[in-house]
Protein backbone atom coordinates (compact mmCIF):
# COMPACT_ATOMS: atom_id res chain seq x y z
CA UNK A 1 106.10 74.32 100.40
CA UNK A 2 105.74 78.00 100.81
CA UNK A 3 108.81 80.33 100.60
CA UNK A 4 109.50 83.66 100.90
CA UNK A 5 112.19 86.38 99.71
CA UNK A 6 112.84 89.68 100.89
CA UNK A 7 115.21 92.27 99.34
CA UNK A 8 116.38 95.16 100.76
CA UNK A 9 116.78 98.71 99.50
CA UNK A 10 116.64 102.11 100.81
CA UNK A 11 115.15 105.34 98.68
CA UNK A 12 118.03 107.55 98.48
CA UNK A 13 117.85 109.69 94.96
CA UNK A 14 120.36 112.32 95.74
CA UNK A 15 123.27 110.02 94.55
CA UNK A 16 121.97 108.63 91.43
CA UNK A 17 123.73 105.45 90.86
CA UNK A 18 122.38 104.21 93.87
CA UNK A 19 119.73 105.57 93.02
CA UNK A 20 119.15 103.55 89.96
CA UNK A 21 120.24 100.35 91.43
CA UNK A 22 117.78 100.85 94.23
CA UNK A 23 114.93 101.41 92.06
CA UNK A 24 115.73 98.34 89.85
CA UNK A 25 115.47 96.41 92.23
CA UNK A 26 113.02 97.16 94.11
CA UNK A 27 110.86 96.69 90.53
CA UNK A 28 112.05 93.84 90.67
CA UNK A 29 110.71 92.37 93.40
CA UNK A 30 107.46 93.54 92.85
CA UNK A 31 107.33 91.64 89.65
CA UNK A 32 108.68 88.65 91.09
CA UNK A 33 105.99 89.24 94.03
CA UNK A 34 103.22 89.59 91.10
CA UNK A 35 104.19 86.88 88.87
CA UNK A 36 105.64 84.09 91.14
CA UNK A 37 102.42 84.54 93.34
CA UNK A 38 100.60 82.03 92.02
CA UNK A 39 103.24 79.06 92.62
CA UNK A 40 103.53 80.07 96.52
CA UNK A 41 106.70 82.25 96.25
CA UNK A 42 106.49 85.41 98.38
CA UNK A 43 108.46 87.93 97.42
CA UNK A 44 108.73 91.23 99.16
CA UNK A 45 111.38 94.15 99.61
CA UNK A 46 112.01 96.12 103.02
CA UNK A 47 112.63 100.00 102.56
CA UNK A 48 114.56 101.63 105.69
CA UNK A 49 113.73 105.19 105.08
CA UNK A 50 114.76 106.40 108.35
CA UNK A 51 118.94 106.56 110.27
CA UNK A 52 119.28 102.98 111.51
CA UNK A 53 119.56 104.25 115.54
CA UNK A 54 118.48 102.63 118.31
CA UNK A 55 115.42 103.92 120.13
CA UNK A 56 114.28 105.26 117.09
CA UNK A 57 111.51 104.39 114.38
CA UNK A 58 114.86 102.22 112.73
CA UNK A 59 115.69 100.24 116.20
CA UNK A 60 117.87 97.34 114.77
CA UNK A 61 115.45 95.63 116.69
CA UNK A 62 112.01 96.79 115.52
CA UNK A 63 113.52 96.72 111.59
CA UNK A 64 114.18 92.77 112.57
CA UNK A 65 110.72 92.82 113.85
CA UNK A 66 109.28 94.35 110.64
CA UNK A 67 111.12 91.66 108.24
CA UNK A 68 110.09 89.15 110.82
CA UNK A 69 106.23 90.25 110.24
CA UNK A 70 106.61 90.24 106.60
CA UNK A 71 108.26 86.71 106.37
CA UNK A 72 105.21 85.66 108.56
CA UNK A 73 102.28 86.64 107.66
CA UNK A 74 103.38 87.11 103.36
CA UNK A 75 100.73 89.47 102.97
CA UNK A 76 102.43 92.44 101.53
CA UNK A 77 105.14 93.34 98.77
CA UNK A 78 106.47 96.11 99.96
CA UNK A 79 106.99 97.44 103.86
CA UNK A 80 108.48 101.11 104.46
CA UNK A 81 110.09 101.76 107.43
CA UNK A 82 110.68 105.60 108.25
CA UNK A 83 108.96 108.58 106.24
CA UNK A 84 109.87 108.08 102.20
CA UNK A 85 108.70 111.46 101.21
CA UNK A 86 110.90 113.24 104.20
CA UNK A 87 113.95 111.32 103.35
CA UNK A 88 113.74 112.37 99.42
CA UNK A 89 113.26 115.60 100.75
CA UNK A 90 117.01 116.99 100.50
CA UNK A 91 117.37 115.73 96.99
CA UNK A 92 114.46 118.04 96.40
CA UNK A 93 116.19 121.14 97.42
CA UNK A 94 119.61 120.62 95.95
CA UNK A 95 120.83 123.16 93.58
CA UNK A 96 122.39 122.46 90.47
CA UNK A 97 125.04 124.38 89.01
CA UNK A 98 125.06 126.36 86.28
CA UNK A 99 126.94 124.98 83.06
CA UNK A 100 129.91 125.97 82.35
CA UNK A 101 129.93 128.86 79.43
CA UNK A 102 126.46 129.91 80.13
């Protein structure tokens, strides 16, 4: 019998321990997708990149559609919902402050 698992994460850098634990485990899954392939274990993680708001490219409804797809048709490790590279954008631009005695 087939199964499937899908994680969920969201790519938010600007606070860092989140950060981390995001990335982890979104590795994660990929590995699991890679290695537990081959016994029928689909493994996949869904990235909401985007405000959840309905109407909008996050609609509650469309995300459910999205992990609905995935589940189905087990083709793909990773699905991103929203613009990645937009959303790391303010982390980008953040200033840090100077130390202190410098």
């Amino acid at each position: 019998m087939a199964k499937t698992r899908v994680v969920v994460g969201a790519p938010a850098p600007f606070p860092a321990n989140v950060g981390v634990a995001m990335s982890g485990l979104r590795n994660w899954a990929l590995t699991l997708h890679t290695e537990r392939a081959p016994a029928g274990l689909h493994v996949g993680t869904v990235t909401v990149a985007s405000g959840v708001v309905p109407g909008g490219e996050a609609d509650p409804d469309l995300v459910g559609d999205r992990y609905r797809r995935m589940y189905e048709r087990r083709n793909r490790a990773e699905e991103v919902i929203g613009d990645a590279e937009a959303f790391r954008a303010p982390a980008g631009r953040a200033q840090v402050p100077p130390a202190a005695g410098r």
